[in-house]
Protein backbone atom coordinates (compact mmCIF):
# COMPACT_ATOMS: atom_id res chain seq x y z
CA UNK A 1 -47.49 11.57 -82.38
CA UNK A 2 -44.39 9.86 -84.42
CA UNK A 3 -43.97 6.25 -83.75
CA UNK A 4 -40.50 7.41 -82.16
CA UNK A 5 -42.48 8.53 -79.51
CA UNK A 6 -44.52 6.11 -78.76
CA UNK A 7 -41.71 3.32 -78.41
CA UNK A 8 -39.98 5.43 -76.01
CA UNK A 9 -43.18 5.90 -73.79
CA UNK A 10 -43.65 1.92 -73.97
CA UNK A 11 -40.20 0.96 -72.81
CA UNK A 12 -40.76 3.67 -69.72
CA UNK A 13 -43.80 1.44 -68.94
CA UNK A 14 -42.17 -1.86 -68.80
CA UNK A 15 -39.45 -0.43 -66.78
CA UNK A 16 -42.17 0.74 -64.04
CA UNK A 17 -44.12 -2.62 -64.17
CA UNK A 18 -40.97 -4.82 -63.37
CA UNK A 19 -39.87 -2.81 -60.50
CA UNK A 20 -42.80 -2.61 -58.98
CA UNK A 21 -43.12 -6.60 -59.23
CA UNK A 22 -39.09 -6.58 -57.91
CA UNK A 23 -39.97 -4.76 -54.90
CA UNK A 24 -43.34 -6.86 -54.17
CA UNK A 25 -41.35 -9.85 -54.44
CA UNK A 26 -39.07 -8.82 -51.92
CA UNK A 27 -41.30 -7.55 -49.24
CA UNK A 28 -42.93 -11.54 -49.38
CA UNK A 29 -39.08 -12.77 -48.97
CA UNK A 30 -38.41 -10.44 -46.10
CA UNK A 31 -41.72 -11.47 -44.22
CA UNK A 32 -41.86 -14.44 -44.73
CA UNK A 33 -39.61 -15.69 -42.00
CA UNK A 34 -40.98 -13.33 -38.89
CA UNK A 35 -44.50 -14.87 -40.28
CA UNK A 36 -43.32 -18.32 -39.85
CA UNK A 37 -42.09 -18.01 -36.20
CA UNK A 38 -44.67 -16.22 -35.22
CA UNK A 39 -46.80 -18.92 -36.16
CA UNK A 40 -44.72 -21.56 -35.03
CA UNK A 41 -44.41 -19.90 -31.41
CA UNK A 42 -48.57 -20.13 -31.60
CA UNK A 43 -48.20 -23.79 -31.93
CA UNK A 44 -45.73 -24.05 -29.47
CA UNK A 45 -47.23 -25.43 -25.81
CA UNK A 46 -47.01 -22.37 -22.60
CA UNK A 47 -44.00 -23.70 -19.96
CA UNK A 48 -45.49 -25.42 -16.84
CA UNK A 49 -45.24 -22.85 -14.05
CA UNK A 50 -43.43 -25.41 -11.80
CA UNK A 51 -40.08 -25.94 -14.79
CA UNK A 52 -37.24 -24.79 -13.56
CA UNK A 53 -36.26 -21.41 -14.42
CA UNK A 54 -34.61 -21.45 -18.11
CA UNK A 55 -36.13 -24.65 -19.19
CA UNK A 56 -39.38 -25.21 -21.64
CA UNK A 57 -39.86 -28.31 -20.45
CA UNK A 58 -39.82 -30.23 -17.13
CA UNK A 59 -37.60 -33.44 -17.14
CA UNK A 60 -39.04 -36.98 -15.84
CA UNK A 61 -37.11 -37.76 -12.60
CA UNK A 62 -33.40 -38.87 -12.52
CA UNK A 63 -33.12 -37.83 -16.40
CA UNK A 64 -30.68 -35.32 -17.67
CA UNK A 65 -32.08 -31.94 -19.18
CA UNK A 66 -31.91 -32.14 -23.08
CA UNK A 67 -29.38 -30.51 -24.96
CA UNK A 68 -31.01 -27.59 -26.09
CA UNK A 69 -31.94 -26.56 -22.75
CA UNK A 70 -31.12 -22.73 -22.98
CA UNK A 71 -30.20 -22.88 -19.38
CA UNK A 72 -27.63 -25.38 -20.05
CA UNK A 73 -24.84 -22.60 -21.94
CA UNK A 74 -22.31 -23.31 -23.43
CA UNK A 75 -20.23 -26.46 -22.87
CA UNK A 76 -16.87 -25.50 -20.84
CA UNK A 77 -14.20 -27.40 -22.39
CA UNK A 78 -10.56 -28.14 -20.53
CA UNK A 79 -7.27 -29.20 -21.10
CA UNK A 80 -6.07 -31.62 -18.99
CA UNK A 81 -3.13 -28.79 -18.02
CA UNK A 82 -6.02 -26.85 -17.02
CA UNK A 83 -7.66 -29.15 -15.21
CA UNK A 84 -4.62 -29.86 -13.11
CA UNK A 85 -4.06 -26.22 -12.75
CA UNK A 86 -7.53 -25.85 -10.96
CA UNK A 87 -7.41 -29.23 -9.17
CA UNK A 88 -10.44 -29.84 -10.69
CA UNK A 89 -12.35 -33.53 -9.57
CA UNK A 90 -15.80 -35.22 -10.31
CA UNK A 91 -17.95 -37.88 -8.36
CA UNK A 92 -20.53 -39.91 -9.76
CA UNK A 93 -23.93 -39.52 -8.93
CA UNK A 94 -24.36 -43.02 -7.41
CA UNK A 95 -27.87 -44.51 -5.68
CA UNK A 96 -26.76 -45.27 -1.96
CA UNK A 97 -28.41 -45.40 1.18
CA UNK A 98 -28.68 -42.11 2.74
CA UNK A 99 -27.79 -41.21 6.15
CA UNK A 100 -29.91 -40.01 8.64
CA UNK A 101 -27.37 -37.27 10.39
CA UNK A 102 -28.44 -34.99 13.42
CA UNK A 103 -26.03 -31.92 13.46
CA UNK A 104 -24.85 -30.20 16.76
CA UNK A 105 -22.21 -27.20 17.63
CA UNK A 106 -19.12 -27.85 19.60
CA UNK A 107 -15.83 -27.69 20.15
CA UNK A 108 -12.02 -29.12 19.95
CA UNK A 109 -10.95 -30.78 23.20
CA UNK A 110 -8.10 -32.67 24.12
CA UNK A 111 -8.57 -36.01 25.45
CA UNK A 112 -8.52 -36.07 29.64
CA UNK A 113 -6.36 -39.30 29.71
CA UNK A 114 -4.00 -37.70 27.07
CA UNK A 115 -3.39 -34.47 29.28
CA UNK A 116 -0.35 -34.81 31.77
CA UNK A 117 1.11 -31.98 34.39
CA UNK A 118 4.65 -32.41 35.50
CA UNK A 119 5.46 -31.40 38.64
CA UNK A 120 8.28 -31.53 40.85
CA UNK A 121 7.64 -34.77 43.47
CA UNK A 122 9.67 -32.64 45.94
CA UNK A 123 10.98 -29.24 46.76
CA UNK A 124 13.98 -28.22 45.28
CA UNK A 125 15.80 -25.44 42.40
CA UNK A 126 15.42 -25.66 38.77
CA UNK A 127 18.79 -26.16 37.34
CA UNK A 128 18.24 -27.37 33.46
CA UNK A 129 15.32 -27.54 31.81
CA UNK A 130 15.53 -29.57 27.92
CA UNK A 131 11.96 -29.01 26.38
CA UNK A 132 11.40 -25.91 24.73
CA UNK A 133 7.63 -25.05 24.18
CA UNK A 134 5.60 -26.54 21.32
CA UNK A 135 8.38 -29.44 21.32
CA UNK A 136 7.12 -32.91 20.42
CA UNK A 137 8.53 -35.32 23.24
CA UNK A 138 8.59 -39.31 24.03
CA UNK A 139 7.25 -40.87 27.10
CA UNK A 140 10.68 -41.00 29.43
CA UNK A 141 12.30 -38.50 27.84
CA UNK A 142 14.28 -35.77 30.39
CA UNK A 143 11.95 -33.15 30.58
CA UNK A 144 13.94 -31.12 33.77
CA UNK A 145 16.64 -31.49 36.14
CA UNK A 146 15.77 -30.30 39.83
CA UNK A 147 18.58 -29.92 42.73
CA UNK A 148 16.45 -31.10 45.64
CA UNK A 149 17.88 -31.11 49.23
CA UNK A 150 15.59 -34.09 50.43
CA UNK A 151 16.80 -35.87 47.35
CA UNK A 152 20.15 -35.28 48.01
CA UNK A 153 19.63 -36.40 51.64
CA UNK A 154 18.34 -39.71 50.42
CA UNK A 155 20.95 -40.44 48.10
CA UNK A 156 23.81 -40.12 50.77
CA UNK A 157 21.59 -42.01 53.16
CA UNK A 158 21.47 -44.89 50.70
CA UNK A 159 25.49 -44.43 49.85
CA UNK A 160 26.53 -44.58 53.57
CA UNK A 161 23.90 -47.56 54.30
CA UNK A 162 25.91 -49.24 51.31
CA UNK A 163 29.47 -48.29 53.04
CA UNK A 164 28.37 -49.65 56.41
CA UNK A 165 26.75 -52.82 54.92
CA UNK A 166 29.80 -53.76 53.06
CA UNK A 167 32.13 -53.12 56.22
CA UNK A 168 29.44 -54.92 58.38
CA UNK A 169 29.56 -57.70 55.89
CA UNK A 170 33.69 -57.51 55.65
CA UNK A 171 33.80 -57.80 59.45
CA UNK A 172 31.96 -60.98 60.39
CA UNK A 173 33.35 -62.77 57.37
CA UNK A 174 36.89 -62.18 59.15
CA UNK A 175 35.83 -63.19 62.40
CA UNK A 176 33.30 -66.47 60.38
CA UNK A 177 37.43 -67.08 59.07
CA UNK A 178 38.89 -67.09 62.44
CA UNK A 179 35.95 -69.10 63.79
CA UNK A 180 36.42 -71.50 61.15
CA UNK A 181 40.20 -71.90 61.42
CA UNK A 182 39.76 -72.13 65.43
CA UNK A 183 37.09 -75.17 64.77
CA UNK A 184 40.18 -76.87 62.61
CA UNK A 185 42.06 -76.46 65.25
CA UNK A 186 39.32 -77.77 68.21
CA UNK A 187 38.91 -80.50 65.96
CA UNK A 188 42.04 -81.71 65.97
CA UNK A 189 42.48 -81.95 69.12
CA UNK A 190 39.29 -83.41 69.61
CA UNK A 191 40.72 -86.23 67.82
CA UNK A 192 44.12 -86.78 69.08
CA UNK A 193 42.22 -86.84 72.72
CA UNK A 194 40.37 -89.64 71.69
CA UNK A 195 42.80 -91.68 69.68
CA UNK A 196 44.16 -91.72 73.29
CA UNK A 197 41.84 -92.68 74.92
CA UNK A 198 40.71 -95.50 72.74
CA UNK A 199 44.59 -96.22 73.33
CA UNK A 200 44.36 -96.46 77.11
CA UNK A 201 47.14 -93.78 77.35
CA UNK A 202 45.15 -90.92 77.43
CA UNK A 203 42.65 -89.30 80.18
CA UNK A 204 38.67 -89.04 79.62
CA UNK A 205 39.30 -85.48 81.07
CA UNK A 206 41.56 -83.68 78.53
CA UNK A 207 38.84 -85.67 76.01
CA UNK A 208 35.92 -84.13 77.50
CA UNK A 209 37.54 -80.44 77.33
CA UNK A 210 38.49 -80.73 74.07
CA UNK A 211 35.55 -81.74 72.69
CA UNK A 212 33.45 -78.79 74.84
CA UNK A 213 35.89 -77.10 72.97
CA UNK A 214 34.93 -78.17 69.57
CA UNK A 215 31.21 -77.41 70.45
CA UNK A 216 31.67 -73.92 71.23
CA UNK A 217 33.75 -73.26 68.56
CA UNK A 218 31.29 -74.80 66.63
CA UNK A 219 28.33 -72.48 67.83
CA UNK A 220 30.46 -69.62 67.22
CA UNK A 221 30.35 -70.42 63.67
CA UNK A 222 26.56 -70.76 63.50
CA UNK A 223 26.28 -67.58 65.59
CA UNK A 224 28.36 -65.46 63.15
CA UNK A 225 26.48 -67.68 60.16
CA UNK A 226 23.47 -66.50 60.87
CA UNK A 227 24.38 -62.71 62.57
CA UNK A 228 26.03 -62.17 58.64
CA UNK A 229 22.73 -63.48 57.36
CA UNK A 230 20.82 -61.03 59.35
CA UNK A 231 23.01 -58.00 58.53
CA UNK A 232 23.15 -58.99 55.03
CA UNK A 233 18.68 -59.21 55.29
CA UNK A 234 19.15 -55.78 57.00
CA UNK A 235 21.27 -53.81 55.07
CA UNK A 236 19.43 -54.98 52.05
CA UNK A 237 16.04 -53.88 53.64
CA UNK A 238 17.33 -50.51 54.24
CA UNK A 239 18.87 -49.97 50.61
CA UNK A 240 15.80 -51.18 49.15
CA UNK A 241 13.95 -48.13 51.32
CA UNK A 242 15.94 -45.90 50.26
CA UNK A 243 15.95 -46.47 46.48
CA UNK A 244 12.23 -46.68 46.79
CA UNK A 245 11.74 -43.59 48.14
CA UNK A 246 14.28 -42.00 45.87
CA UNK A 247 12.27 -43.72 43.15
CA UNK A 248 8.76 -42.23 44.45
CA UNK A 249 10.40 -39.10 44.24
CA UNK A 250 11.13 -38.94 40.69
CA UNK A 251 14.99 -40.65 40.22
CA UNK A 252 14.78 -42.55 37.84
CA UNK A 253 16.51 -46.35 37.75
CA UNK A 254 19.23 -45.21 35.83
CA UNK A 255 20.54 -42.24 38.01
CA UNK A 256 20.21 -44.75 41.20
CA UNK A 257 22.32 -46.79 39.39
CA UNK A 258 24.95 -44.36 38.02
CA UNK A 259 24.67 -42.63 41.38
CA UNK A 260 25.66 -46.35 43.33
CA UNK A 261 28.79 -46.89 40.89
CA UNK A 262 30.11 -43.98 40.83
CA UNK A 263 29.09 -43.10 44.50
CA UNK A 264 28.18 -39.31 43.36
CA UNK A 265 25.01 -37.64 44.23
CA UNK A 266 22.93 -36.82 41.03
CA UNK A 267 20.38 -34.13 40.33
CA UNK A 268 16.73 -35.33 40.04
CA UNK A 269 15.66 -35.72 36.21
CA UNK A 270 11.80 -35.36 35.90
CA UNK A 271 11.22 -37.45 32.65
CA UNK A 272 8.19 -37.35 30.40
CA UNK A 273 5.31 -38.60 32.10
CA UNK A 274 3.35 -39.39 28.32
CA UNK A 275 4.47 -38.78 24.32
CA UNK A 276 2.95 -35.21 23.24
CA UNK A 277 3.59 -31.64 23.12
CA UNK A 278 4.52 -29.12 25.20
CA UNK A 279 1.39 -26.88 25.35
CA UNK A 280 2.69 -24.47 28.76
CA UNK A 281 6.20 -24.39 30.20
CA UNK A 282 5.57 -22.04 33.49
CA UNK A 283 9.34 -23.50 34.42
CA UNK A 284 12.53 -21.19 34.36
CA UNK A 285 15.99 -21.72 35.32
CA UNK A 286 17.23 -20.73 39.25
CA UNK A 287 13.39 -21.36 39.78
CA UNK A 288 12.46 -22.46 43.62
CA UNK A 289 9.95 -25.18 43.48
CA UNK A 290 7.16 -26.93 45.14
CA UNK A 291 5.74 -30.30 44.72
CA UNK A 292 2.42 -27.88 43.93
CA UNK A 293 4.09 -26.10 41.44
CA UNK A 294 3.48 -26.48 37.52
CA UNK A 295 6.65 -26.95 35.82
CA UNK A 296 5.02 -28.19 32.42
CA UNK A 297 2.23 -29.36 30.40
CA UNK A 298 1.62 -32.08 27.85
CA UNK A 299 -1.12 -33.12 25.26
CA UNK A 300 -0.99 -36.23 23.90
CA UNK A 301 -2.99 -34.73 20.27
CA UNK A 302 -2.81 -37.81 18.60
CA UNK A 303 -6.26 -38.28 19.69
CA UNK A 304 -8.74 -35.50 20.29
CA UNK A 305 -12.29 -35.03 21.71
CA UNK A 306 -14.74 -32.97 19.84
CA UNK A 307 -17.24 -31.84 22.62
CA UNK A 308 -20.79 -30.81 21.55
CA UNK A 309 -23.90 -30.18 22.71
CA UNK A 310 -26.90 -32.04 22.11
CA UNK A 311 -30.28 -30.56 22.43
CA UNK A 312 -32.54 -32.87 24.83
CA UNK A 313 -35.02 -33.92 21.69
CA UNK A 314 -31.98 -34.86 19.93
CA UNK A 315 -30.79 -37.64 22.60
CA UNK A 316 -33.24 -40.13 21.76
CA UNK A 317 -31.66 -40.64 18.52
CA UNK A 318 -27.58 -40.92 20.43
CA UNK A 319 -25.61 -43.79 21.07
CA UNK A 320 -22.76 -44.55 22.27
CA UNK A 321 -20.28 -45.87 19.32
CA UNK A 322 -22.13 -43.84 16.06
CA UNK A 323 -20.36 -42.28 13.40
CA UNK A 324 -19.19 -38.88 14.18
CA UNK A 325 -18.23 -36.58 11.14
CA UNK A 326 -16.60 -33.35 12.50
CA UNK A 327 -15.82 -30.37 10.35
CA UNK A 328 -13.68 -27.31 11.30
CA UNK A 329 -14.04 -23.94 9.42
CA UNK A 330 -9.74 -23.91 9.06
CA UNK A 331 -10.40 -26.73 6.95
CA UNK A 332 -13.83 -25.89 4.62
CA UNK A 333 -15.06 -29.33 2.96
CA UNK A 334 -12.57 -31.56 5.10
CA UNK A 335 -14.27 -33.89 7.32
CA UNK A 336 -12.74 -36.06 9.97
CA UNK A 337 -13.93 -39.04 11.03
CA UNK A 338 -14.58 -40.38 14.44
CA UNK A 339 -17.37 -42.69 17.16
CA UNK A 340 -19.67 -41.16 20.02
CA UNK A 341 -17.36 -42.09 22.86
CA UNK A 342 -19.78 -40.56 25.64
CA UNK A 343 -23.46 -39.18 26.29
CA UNK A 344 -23.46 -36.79 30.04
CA UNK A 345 -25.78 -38.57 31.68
CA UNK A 346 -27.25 -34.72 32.90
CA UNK A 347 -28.97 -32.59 30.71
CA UNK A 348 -27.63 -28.88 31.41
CA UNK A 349 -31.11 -27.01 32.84
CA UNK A 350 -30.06 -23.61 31.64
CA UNK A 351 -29.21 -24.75 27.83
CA UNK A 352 -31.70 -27.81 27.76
CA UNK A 353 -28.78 -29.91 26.30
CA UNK A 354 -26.59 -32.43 26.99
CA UNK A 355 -22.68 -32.74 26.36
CA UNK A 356 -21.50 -35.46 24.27
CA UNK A 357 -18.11 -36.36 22.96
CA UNK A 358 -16.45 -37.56 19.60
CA UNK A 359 -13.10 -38.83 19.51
CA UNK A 360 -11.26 -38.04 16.61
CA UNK A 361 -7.86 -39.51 15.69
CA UNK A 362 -5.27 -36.48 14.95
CA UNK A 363 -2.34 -37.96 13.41
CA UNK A 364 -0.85 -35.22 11.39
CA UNK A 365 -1.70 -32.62 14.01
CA UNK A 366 -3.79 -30.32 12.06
CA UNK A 367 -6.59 -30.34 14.33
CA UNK A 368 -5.90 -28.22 17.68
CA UNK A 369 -7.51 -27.89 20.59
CA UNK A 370 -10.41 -25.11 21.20
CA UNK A 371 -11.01 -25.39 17.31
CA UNK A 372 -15.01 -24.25 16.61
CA UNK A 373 -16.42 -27.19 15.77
CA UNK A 374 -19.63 -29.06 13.44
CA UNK A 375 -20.53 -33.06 14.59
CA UNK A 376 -22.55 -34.88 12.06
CA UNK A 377 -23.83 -37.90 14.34
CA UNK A 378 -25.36 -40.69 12.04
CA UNK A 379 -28.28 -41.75 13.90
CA UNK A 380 -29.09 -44.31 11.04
CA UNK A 381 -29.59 -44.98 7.08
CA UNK A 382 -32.67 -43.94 5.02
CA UNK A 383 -33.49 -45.63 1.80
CA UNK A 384 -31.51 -45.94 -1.38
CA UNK A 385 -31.61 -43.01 -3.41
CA UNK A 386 -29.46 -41.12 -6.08
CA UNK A 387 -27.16 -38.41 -4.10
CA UNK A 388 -24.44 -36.27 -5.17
CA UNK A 389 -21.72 -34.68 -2.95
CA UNK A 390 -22.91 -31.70 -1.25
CA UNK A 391 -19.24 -30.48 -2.25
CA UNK A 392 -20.85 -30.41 -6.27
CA UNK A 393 -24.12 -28.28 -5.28
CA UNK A 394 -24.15 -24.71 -6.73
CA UNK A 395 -27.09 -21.45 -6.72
CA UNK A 396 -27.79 -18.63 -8.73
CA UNK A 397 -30.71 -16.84 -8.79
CA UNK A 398 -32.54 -19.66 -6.61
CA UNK A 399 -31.67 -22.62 -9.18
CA UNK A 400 -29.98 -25.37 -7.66
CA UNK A 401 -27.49 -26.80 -10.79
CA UNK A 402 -24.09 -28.81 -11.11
CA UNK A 403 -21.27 -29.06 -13.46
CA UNK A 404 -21.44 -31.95 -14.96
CA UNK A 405 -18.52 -33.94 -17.31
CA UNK A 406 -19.84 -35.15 -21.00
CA UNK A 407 -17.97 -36.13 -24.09
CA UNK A 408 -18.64 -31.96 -25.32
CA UNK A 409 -16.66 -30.95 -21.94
CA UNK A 410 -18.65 -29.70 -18.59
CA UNK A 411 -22.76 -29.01 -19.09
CA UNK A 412 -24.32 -27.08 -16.62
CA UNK A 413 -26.86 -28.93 -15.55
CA UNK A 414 -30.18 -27.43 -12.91
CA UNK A 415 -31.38 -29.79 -10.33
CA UNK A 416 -34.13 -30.06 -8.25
CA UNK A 417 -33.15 -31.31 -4.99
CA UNK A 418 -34.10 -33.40 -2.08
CA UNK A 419 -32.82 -34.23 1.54
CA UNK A 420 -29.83 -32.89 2.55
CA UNK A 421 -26.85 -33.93 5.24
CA UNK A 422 -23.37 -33.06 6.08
CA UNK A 423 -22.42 -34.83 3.10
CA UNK A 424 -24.51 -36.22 0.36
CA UNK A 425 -27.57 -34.23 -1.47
CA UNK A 426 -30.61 -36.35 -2.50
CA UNK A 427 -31.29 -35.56 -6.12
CA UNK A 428 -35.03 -36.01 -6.97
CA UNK A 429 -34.88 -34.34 -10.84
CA UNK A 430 -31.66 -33.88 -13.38
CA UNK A 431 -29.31 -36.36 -13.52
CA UNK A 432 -28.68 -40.31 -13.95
CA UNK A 433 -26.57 -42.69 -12.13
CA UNK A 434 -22.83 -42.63 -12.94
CA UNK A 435 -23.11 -39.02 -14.48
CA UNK A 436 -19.91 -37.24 -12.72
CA UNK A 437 -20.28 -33.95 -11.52
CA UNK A 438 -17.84 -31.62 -10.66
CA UNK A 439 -16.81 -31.55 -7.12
CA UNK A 440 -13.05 -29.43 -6.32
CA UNK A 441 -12.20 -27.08 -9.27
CA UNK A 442 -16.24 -26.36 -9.95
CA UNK A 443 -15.85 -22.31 -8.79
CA UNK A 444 -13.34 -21.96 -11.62
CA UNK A 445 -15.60 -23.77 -14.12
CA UNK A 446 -18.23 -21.84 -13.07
CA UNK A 447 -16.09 -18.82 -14.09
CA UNK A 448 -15.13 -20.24 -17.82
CA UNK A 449 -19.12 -20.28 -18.18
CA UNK A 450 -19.79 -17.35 -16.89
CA UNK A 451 -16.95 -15.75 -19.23
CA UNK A 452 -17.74 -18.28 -22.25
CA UNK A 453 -21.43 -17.12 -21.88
CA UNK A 454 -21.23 -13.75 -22.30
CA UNK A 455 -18.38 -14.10 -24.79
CA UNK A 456 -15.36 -13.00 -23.30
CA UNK A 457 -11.71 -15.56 -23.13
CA UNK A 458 -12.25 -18.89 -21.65
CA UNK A 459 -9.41 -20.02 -19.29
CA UNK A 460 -6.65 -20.61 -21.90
CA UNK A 461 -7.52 -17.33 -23.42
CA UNK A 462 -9.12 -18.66 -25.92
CA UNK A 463 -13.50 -18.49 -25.91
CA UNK A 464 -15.19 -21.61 -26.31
């Protein structure tokens, strides 16, 4: 063999040994990684079976999960256009006393002093009727306007008791005048009849006469004194009657008045026995009434009762004056506030409960009568404890979590949970005090995770 040959055969070798030490060294690179986890995941401790789904660890109590909590996602970050878009709001988690709150079904009532029927105090004909139905009226205000024979009857009894008072009245003060200018003259004579006498030129006789004279003119005058006296007592008595009874049946003072001066018989205006709305209006005009018949209806629903009913264990924790939380399903998450007014001293023996009412101030009308109804009586305070709003509670797939607000934007945060009531949740594992958690706006936070999570655009269109 030339030595040609045999360099050509080395160099072949040297290119064989290298590659096979290339390729070696590359299979240790490539392994070496899945070799190291797997090791490190056989040093790493098994999850206690009672950690909350998605978590390695368990937390101590009141602590926040850490960071790198897989169940935690991604943080959902917001612009403060955003937020205002959603209406989105956080509470703190705060340690308060929690209430003790016994829950029981019912219903919107309105108050029975607040409810008023107008009716018609006598027959007569509807002739005007100024409330329309669903109208918000005051207390006075002229509801109706009813012809009413009796009513008319009245008013021309008390106009013609007037007319024969006055000429009564006109009548003996002309004959008190005459009286008065006949005692002038008795008196005068009286007195020249004595002069004479005391004069010696006059006789005792004509003395005596005229001063019988006087007298009787003078009892004439206290006659017709005291007969106007009388009359005036009587006529009075009677035109007091009269505007009584036209005041019992519904006139009011005003008409009476206007009806005196201007000596005209007036309708009968049926005012507004309370302030409230029209809830019925059975009236029409040319209508024929009764003093039985229903012209309207008003509610007073400035204040209304919510009416419940109370299983008979649950009325040993009741009392009169307790806090009274009522919710309405028109109004999810609203509460509105009001005391125990009443406890029905019967228990009903069919249901085994008792009715109790709530009343709740209704200024802004939203609340209506025959609304379904949740009370949420507090029957006390438990001990001091950290609670969230119930209103910041969320579930999926059994685990209780919250949104809750950190310097990265809003963590989603599992809890594990306590005590419950209409309000507050106890919260025995996952966050601190003063940590806020998301409260209105959390549904479309939840959605930005949910999106952000599997990668798809966040809220601004943008993925976070």
């Amino acid at each position: 063999m030339s030595r040609y040959s045999i360099r050509v055969l080395t160099r072949a070798w040297v290119v064989v040994m290298l590659g096979g030490v290339m390729t070696a060294c590359s299979s240790d690179q490539t392994g070496e990684p899945e070799a190291k986890a797997k090791a490190t995941a056989s040093r790493q401790p098994a999850a206690k079976p009672d950690a909350p789904r998605g978590t390695g660890h368990t937390d101590a109590e009141g602590e926040a999960p850490h960071a790198h909590d897989d169940a935690a996602g991604p943080a959902v970050t917001l612009t403060a256009i955003e937020r205002t878009n959603i209406g989105l709001k956080t509470e703190p988690a705060e340690v308060r006393p929690f209430e003790d709150v016994r829950r029981v079904p019912g219903v919107i009532k309105a108050a029975p002093d607040r409810v008023a029927v107008v009716t018609s105090r006598t027959a007569g004909k509807v002739m005007e009727i100024h409330a329309a139905l669903g109208q918000q009226v005051r207390r006075g205000e002229d509801l109706i306007e009813v012809q009413s024979v009796e009513v008319e009857k009245l008013q021309l009894d008390l106009l013609q008791a007037e007319s024969r008072a006055r000429t009564e009245q006109l009548k003996l003060e002309t004959d008190l005048t005459q009286a008065r200018n006949k005692l002038r003259l008795a008196q005068a004579d009286a007195d020249r009849n004595r002069l004479l006498v005391d004069k010696g030129i006059g006789a005792r006789k004509e003395l005596i006469a005229a001063e019988n004279q006087l007298q009787t003119v003078q009892n004439e005058i206290a006659g017709l004194e005291r007969q106007t006296e009388l009359a005036r007592v009587a006529s009075r008595a009677e035109v007091e009657g009269l505007i009584r009874q036209l005041s019992l049946l519904g006139l009011p003072p005003a008409d009476i008045e206007r009806m005196r001066r201007e000596q005209a018989v007036a309708l009968l205006h049926i005012p507004a026995p309370i302030g409230g709305t029209v809830m019925e209006r059975p009236a029409v005009l040319g209508q024929v009434v009764e003093p039985t018949t229903t012209l309207l209806k008003l509610v007073d629903t400035s204040v209304l009762v919510a009416e419940g009913s109370a299983p008979e264990d649950l009325l040993r924790d009741l009392r009169v004056g307790q806090t009274v939380r009522v919710t309405v399903p028109t109004y999810p998450g609203e509460r509105f506030e009001g005391r125990l007014i009443f406890i029905h001293p019967q228990v009903d023996p069919e249901r085994r409960a008792a009715h109790v009412w709530a009343e709740i101030r209704n200024p802004g009308g939203r609340l209506k009568p025959d609304m379904f109804a949740q009370l949420s009586i507090v029957v006390g305070g438990g001990p001091r404890t950290l609670a969230i709003p119930a209103a910041a509670l969320m579930s999926e797939g059994g685990i209780e979590f919250v949104f809750v607000e950190t310097p990265a934007g809003f963590t989603r945060v599992p809890l594990v949970v306590g005590a419950r009531n209409d309000r507050d949740v106890e919260v025995k594992q996952g966050l601190s005090p003063g940590m806020k958690v998301v409260t209105d706006g959390k549904r479309q936070v939840y959605t930005v995770f949910l999106s952000a999570r599997s990668g798809g655009p966040a809220l601004g269109g943008h993925t976070h």
